[in-house]
N, C-alpha and C. Protein backbone atom coordinates (compact mmCIF):
# COMPACT_ATOMS: atom_id res chain seq x y z
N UNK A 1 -8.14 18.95 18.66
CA UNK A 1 -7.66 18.80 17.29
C UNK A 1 -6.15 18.57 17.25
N UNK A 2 -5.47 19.31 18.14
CA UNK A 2 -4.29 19.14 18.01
C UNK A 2 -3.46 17.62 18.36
N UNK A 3 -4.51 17.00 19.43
CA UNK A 3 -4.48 15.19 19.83
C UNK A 3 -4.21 14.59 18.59
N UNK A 4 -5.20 14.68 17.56
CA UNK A 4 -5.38 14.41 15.85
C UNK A 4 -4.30 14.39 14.91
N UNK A 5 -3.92 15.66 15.16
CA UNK A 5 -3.00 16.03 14.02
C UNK A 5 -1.47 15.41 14.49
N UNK A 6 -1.40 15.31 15.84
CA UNK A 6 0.27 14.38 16.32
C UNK A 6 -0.08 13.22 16.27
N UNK A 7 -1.32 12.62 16.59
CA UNK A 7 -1.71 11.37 16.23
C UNK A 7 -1.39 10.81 14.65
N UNK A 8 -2.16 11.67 14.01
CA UNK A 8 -1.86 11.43 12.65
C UNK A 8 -0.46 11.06 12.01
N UNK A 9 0.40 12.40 12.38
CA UNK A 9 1.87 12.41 12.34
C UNK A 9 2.54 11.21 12.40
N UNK A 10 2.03 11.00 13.63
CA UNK A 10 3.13 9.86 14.16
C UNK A 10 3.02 8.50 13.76
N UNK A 11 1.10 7.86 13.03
CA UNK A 11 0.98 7.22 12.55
C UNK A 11 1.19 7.23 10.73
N UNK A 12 1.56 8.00 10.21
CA UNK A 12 1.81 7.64 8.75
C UNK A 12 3.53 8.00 8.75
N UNK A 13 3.98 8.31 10.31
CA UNK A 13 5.48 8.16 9.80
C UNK A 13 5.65 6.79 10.18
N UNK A 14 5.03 6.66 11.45
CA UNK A 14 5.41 4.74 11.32
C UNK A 14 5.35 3.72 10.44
N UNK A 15 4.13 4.05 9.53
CA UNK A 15 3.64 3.39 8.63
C UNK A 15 4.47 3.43 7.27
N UNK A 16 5.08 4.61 7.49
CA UNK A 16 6.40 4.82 6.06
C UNK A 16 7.77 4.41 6.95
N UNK A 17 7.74 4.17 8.16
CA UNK A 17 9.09 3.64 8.76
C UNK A 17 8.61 1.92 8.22
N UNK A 18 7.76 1.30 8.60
CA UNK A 18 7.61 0.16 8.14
C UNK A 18 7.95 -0.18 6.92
N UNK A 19 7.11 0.63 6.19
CA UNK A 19 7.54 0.92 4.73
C UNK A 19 9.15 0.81 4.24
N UNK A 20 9.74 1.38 4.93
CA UNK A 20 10.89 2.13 4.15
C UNK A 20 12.04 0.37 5.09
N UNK A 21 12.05 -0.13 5.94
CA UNK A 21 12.08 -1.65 6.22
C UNK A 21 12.18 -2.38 5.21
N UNK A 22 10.69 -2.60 4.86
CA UNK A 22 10.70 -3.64 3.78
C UNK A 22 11.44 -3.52 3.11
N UNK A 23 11.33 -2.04 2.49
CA UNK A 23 11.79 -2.04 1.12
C UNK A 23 13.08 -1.62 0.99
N UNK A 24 14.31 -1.99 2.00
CA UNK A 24 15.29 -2.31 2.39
C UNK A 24 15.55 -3.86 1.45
N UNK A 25 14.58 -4.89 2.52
CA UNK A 25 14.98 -6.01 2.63
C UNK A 25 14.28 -6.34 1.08
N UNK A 26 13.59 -5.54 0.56
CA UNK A 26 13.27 -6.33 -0.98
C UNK A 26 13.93 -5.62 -2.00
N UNK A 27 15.12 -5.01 -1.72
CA UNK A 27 16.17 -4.22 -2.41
C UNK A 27 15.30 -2.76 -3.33
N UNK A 28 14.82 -2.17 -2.84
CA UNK A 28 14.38 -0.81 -3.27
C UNK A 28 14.22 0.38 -1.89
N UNK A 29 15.00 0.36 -1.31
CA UNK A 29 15.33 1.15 -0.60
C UNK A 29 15.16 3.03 -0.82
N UNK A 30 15.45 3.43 -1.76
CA UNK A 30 14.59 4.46 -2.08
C UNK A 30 13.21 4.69 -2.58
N UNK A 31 13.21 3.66 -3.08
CA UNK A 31 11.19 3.97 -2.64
C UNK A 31 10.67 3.79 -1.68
N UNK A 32 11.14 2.88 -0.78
CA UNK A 32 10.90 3.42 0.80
C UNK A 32 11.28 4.63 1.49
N UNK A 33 12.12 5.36 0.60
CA UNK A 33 12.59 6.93 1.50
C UNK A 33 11.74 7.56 1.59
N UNK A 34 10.65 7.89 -0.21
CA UNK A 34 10.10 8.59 -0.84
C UNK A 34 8.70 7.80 -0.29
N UNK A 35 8.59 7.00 -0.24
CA UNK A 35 6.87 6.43 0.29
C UNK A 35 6.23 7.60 0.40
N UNK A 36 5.17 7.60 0.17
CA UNK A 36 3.71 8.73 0.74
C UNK A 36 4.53 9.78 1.36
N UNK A 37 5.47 10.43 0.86
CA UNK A 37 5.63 11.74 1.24
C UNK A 37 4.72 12.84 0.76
N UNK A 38 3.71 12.57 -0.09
CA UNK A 38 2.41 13.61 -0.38
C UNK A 38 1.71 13.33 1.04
N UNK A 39 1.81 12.25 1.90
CA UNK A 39 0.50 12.24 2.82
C UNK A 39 0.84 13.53 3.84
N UNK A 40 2.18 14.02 3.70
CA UNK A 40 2.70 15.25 4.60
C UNK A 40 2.13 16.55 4.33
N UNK A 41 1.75 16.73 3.00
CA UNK A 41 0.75 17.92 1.84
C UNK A 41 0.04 18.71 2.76
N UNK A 42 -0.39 19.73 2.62
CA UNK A 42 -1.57 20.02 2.93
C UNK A 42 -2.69 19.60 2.68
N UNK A 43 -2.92 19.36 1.36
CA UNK A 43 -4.36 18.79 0.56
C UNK A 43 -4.40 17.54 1.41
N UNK A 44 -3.37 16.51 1.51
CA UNK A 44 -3.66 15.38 2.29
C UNK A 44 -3.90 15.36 3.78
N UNK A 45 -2.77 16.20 4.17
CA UNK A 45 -2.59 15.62 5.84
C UNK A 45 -3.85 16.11 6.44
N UNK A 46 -4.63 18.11 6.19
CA UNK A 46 -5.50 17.84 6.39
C UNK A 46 -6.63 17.39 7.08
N UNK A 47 -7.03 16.95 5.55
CA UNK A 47 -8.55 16.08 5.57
C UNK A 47 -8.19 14.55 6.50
N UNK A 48 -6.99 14.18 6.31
CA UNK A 48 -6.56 12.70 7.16
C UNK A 48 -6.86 13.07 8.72
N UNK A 49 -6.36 14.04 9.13
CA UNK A 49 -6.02 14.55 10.38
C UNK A 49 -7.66 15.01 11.21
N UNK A 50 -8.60 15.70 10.36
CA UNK A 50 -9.82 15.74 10.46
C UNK A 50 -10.48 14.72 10.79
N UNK A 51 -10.32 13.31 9.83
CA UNK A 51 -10.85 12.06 9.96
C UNK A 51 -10.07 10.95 10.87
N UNK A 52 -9.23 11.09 11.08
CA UNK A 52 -8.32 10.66 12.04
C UNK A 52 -9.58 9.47 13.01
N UNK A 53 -9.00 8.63 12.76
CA UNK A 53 -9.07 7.11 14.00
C UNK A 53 -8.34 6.38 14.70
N UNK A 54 -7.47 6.31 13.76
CA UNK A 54 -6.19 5.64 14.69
C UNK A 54 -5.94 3.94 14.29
N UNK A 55 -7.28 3.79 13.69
CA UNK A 55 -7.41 2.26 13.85
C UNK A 55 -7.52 1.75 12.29
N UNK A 56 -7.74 2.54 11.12
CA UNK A 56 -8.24 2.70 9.95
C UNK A 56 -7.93 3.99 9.48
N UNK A 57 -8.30 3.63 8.23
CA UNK A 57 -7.67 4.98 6.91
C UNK A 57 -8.59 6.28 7.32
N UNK A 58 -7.77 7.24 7.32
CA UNK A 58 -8.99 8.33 7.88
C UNK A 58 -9.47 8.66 6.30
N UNK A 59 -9.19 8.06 5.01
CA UNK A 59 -9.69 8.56 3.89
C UNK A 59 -11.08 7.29 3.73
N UNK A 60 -11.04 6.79 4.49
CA UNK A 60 -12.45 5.55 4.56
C UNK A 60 -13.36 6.32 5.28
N UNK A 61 -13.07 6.84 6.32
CA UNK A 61 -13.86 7.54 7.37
C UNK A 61 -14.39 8.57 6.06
N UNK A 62 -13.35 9.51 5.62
CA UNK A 62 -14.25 11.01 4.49
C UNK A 62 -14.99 10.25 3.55
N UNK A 63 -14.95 9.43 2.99
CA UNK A 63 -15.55 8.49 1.93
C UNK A 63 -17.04 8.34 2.89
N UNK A 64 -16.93 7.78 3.94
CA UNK A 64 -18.21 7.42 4.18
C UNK A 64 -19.18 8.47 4.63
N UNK A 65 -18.48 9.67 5.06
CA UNK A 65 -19.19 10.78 5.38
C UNK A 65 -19.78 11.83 4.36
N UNK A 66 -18.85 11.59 3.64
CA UNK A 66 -18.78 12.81 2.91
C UNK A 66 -18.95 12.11 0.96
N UNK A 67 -18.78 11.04 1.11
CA UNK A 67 -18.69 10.46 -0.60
C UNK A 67 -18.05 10.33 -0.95
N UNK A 68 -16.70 10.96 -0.97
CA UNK A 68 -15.38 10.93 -1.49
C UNK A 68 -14.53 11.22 -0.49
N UNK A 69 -13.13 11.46 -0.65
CA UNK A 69 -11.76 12.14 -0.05
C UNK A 69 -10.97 12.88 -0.93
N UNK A 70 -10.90 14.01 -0.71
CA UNK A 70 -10.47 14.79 -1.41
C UNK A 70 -8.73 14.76 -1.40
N UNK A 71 -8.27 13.86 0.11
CA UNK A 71 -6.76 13.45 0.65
C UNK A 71 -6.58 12.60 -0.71
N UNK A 72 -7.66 11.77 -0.56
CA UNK A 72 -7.14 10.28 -1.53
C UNK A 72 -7.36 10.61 -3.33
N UNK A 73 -7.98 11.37 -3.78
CA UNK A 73 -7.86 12.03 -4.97
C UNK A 73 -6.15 12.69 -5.42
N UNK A 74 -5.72 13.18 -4.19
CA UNK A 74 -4.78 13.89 -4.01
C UNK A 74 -3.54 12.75 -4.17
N UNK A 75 -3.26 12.08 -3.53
CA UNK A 75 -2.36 10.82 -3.13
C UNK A 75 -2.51 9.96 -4.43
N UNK A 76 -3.75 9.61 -5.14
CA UNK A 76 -3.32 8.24 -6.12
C UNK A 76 -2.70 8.87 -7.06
N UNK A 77 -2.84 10.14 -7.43
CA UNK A 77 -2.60 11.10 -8.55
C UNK A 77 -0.89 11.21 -7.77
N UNK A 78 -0.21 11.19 -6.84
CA UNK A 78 0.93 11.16 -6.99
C UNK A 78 1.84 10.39 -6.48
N UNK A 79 0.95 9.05 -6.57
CA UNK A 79 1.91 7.68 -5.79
C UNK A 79 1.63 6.46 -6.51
N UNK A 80 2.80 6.19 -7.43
CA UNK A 80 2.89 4.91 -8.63
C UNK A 80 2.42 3.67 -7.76
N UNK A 81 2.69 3.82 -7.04
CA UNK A 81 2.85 2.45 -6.13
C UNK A 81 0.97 1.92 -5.51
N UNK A 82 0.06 2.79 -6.22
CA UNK A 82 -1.25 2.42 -6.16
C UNK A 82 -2.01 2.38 -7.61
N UNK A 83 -2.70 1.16 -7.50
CA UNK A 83 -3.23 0.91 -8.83
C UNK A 83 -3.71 1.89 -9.47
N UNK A 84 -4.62 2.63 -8.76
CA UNK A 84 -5.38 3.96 -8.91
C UNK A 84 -4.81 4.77 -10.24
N UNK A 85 -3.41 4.81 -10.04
CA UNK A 85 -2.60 5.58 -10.36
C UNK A 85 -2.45 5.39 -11.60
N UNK A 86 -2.61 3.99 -11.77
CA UNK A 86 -1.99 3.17 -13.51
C UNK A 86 -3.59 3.23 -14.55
N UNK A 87 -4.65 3.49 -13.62
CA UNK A 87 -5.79 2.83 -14.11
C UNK A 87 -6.64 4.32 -15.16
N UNK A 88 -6.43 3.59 -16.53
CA UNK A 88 -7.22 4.62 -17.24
C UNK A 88 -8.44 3.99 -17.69
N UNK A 89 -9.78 4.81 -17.61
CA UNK A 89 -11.02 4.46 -17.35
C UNK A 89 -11.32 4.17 -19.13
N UNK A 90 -10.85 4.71 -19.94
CA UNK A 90 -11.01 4.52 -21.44
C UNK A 90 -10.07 3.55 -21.61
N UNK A 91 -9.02 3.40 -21.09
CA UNK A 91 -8.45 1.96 -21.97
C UNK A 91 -8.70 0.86 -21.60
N UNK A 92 -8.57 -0.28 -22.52
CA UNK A 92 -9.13 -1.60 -22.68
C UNK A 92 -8.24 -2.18 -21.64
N UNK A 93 -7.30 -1.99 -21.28
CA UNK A 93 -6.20 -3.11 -19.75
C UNK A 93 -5.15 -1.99 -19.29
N UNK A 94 -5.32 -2.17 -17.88
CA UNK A 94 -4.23 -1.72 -17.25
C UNK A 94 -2.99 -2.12 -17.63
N UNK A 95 -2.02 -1.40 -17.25
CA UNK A 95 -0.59 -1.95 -17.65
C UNK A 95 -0.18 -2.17 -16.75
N UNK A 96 0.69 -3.39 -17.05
CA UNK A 96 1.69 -4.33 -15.98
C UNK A 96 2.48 -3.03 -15.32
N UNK A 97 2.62 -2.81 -14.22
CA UNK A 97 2.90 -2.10 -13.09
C UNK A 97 4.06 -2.53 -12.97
N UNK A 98 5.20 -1.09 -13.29
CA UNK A 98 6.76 -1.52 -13.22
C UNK A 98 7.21 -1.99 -12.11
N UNK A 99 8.36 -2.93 -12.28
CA UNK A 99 9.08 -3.77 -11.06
C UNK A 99 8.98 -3.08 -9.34
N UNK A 100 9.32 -1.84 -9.20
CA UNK A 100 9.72 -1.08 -8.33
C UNK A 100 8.52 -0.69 -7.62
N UNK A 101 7.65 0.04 -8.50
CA UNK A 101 6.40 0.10 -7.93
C UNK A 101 5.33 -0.80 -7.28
N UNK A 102 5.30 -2.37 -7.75
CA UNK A 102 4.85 -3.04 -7.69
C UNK A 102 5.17 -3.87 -6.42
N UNK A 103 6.62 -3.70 -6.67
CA UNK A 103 7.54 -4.12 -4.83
C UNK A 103 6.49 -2.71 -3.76
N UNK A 104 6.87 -1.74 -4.24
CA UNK A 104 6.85 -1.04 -3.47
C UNK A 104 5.14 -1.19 -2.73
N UNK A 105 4.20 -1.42 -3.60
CA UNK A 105 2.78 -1.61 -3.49
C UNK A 105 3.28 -2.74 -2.25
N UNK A 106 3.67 -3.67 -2.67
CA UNK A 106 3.73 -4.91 -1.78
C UNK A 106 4.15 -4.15 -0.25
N UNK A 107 4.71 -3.66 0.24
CA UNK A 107 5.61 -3.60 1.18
C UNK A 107 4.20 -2.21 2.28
N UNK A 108 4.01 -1.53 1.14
CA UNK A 108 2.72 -0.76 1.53
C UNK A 108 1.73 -1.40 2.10
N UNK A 109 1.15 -2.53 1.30
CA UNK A 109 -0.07 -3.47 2.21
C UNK A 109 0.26 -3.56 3.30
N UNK A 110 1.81 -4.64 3.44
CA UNK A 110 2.00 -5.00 4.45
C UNK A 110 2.62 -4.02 5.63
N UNK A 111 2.79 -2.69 5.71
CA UNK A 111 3.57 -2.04 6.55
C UNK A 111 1.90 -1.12 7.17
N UNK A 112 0.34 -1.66 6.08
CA UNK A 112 -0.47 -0.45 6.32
C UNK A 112 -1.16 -1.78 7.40
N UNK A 113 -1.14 -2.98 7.61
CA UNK A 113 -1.75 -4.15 7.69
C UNK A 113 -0.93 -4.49 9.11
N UNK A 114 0.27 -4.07 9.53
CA UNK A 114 0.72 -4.14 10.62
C UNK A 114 0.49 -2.48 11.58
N UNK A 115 0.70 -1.41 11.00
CA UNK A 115 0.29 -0.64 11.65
C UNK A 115 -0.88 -0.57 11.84
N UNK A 116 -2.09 -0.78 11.41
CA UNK A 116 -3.51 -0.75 11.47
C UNK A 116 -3.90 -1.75 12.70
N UNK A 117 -3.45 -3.04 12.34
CA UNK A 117 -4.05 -4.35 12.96
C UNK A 117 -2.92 -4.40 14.61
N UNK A 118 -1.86 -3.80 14.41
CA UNK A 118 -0.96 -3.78 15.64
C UNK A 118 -0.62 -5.41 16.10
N UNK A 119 -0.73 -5.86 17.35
CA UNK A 119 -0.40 -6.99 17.67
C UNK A 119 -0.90 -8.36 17.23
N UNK A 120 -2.25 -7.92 16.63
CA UNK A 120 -3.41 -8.51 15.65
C UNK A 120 -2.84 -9.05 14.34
N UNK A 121 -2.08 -8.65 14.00
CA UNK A 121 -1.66 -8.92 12.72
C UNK A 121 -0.34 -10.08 12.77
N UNK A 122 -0.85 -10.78 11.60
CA UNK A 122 0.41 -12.19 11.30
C UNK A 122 0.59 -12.34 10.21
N UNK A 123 1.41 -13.13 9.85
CA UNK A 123 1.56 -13.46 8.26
C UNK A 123 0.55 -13.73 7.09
N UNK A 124 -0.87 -14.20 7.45
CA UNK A 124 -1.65 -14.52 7.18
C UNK A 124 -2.68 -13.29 6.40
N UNK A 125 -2.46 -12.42 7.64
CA UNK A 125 -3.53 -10.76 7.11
C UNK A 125 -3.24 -10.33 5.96
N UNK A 126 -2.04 -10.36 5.43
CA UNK A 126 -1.92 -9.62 4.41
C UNK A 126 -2.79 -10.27 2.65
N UNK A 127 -2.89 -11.54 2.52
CA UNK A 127 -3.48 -12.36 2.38
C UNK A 127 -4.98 -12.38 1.89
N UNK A 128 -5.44 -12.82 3.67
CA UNK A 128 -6.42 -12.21 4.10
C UNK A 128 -7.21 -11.12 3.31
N UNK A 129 -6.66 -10.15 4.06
CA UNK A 129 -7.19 -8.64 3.46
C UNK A 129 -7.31 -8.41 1.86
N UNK A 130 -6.22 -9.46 1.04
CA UNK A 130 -6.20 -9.08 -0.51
C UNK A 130 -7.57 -9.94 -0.80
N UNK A 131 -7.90 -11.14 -0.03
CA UNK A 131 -9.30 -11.75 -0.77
C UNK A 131 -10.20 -11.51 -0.19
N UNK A 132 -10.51 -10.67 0.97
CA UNK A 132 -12.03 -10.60 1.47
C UNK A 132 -11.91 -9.22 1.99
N UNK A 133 -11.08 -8.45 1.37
CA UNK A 133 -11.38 -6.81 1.79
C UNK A 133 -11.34 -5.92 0.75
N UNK A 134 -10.36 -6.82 0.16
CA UNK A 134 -10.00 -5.87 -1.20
C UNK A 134 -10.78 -5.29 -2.36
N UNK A 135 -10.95 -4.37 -2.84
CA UNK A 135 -12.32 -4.02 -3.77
C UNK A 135 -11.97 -3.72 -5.01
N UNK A 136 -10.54 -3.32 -4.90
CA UNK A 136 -10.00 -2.65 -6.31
C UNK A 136 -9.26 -3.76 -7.24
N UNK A 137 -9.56 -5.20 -6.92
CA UNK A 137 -8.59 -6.33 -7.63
C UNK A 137 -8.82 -6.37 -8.87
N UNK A 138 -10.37 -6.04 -9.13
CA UNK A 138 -10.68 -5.93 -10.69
C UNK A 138 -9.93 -5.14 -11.87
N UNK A 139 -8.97 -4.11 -11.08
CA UNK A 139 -8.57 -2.73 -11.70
C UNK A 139 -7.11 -3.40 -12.15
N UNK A 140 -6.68 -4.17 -11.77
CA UNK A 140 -4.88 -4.70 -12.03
C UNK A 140 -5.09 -5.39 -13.01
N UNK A 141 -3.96 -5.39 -14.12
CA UNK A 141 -3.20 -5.92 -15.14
C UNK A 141 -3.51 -7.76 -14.44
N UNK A 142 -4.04 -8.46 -14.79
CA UNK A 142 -4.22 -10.09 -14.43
C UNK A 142 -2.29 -10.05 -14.34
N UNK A 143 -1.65 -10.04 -14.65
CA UNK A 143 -0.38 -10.05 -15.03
C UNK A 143 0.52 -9.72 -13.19
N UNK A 144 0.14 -8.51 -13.44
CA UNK A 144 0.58 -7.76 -11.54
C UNK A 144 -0.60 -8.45 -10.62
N UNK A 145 -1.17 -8.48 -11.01
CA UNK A 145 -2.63 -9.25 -9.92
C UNK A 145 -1.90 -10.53 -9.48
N UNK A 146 -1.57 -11.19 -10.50
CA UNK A 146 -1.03 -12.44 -10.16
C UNK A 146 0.09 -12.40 -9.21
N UNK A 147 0.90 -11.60 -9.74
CA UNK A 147 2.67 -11.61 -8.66
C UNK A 147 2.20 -10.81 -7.45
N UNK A 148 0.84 -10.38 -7.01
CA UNK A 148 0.57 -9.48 -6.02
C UNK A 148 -0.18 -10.74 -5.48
N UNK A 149 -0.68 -11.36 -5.91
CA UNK A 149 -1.42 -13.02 -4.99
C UNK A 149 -0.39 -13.48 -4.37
N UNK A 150 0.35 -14.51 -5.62
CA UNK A 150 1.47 -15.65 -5.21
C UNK A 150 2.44 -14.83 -3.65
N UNK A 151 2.78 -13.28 -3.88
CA UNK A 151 3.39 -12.94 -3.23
C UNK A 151 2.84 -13.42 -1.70
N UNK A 152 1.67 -12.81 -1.45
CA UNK A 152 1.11 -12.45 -0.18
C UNK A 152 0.38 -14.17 -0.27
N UNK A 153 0.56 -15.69 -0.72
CA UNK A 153 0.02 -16.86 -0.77
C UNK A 153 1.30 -16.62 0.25
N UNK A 154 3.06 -16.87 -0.59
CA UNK A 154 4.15 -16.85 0.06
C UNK A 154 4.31 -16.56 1.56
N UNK A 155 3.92 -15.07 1.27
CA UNK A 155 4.42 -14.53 2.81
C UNK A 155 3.35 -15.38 3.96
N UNK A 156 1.84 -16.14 3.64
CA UNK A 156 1.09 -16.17 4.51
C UNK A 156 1.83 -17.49 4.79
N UNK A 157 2.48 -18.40 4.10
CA UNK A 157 2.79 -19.75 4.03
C UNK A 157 4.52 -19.68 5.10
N UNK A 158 5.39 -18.57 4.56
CA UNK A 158 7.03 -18.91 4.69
C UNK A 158 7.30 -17.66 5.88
N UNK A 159 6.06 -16.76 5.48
CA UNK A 159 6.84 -15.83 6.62
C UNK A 159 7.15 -14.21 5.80
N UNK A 160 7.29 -13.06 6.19
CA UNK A 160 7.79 -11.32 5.60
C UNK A 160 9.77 -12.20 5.48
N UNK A 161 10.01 -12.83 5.93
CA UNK A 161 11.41 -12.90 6.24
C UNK A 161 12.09 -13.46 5.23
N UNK A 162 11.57 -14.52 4.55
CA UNK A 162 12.00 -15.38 3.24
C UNK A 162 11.38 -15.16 2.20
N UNK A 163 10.52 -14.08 2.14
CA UNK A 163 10.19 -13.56 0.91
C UNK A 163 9.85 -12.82 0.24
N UNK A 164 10.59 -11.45 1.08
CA UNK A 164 10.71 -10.25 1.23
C UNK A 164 11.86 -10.10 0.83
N UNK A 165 12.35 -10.31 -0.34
CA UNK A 165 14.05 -10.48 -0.62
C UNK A 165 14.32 -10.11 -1.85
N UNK A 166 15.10 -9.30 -2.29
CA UNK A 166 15.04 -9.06 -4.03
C UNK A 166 15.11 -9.81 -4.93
N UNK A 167 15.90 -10.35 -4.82
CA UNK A 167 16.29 -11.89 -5.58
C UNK A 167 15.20 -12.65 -5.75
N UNK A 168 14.26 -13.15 -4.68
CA UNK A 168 13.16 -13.83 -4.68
C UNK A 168 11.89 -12.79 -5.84
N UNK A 169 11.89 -11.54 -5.69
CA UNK A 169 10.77 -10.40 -5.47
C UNK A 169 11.26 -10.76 -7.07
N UNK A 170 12.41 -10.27 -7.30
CA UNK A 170 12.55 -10.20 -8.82
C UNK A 170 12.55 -11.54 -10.21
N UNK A 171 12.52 -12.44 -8.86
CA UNK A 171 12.16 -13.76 -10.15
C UNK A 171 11.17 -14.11 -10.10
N UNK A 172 10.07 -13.81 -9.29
CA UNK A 172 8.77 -14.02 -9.17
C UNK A 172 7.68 -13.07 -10.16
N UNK A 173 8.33 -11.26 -10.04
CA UNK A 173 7.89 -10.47 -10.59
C UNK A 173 8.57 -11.10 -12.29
N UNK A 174 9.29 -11.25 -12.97
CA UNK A 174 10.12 -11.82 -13.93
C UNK A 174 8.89 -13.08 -14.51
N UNK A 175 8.73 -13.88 -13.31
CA UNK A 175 8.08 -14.79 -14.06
C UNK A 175 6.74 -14.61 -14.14
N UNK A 176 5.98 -13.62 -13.34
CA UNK A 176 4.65 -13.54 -13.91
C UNK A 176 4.62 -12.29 -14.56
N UNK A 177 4.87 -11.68 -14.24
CA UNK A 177 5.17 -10.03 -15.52
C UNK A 177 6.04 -9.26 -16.11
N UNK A 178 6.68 -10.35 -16.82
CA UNK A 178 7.50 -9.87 -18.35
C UNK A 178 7.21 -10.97 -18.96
């Protein structure tokens, strides 16, 4: 167990070191400080650390065992930066997902899409993964859905390097949601 739990460690700090990268280079740098610092919790780390793979979300692994995750109940309830979070089951539309968060979502795919996939992964996965893995697309504001496509069309086409940039992030977010 204890293999697990440094395993774990060491993979969701990489995964918030990736994190906290991006979101350097797409000018929000403190929401990369703060990234998934609940996944450190007890309620989270946990059940993660239990389910632990190495290769995938250990909250996919409790989901399939168990029905739910009691980690990931825990986490959408305190991280803007997942749709989960915005999505009320009685109202008629999600709301457009503020600037920051919405960067920050971005930088999350891609920092969970390189640590997961390792040498496997290219510009392309992130992409990828939003049209043939993704399950929750139905749940976004058409509005953020959109600047969360074009983004990851971009990065699969130009590269993380040219369009991973604030300036870019913020006239793109600008022109499809406000």
């Amino acid at each position: 167990m204890f293999k697990k739990v440094w395993k774990h460690f060491k993979l969701i700090t990489k995964h918030r070191w990736y994190v906290f990268k991006l979101s350097i280079k797409a000018g929000i740098p403190f929401r990369g400080f703060v990234h998934d610092l609940s996944k450190y919790s007890p309620g989270e780390f946990i059940e993660s650390c239990k389910y632990y793979q190495g290769n995938r979300s250990p909250i996919t692994v409790a989901r399939k065992e168990k029905g739910y995750s009691a980690a990931w109940l825990h986490h959408k309830g305190r991280n803007k930066h997942h749709i989960e979070y915005w999505y009320d089951w009685n109202a008629k539309e999600t709301p457009v997902i503020p600037y920051k968060y919405a960067v920050e979502m971005l930088c999350d795919h891609i920092a969970a899409g390189i640590v997961y996939k390792g040498k496997e992964w290219n510009k392309e996965y992130p992409l990828k993964y939003w049209n043939e893995i993704e399950t929750v697309r139905s749940l976004y504001n058409p509005k953020t859905e959109k600047f969360i496509t074009v983004i990851k069309e971009e990065i699969a086409k130009n590269g993380i390097e040219k369009i991973m940039n604030k300036k870019h992030l913020k006239e793109q977010y600008e022109k499809y949601c406000e």
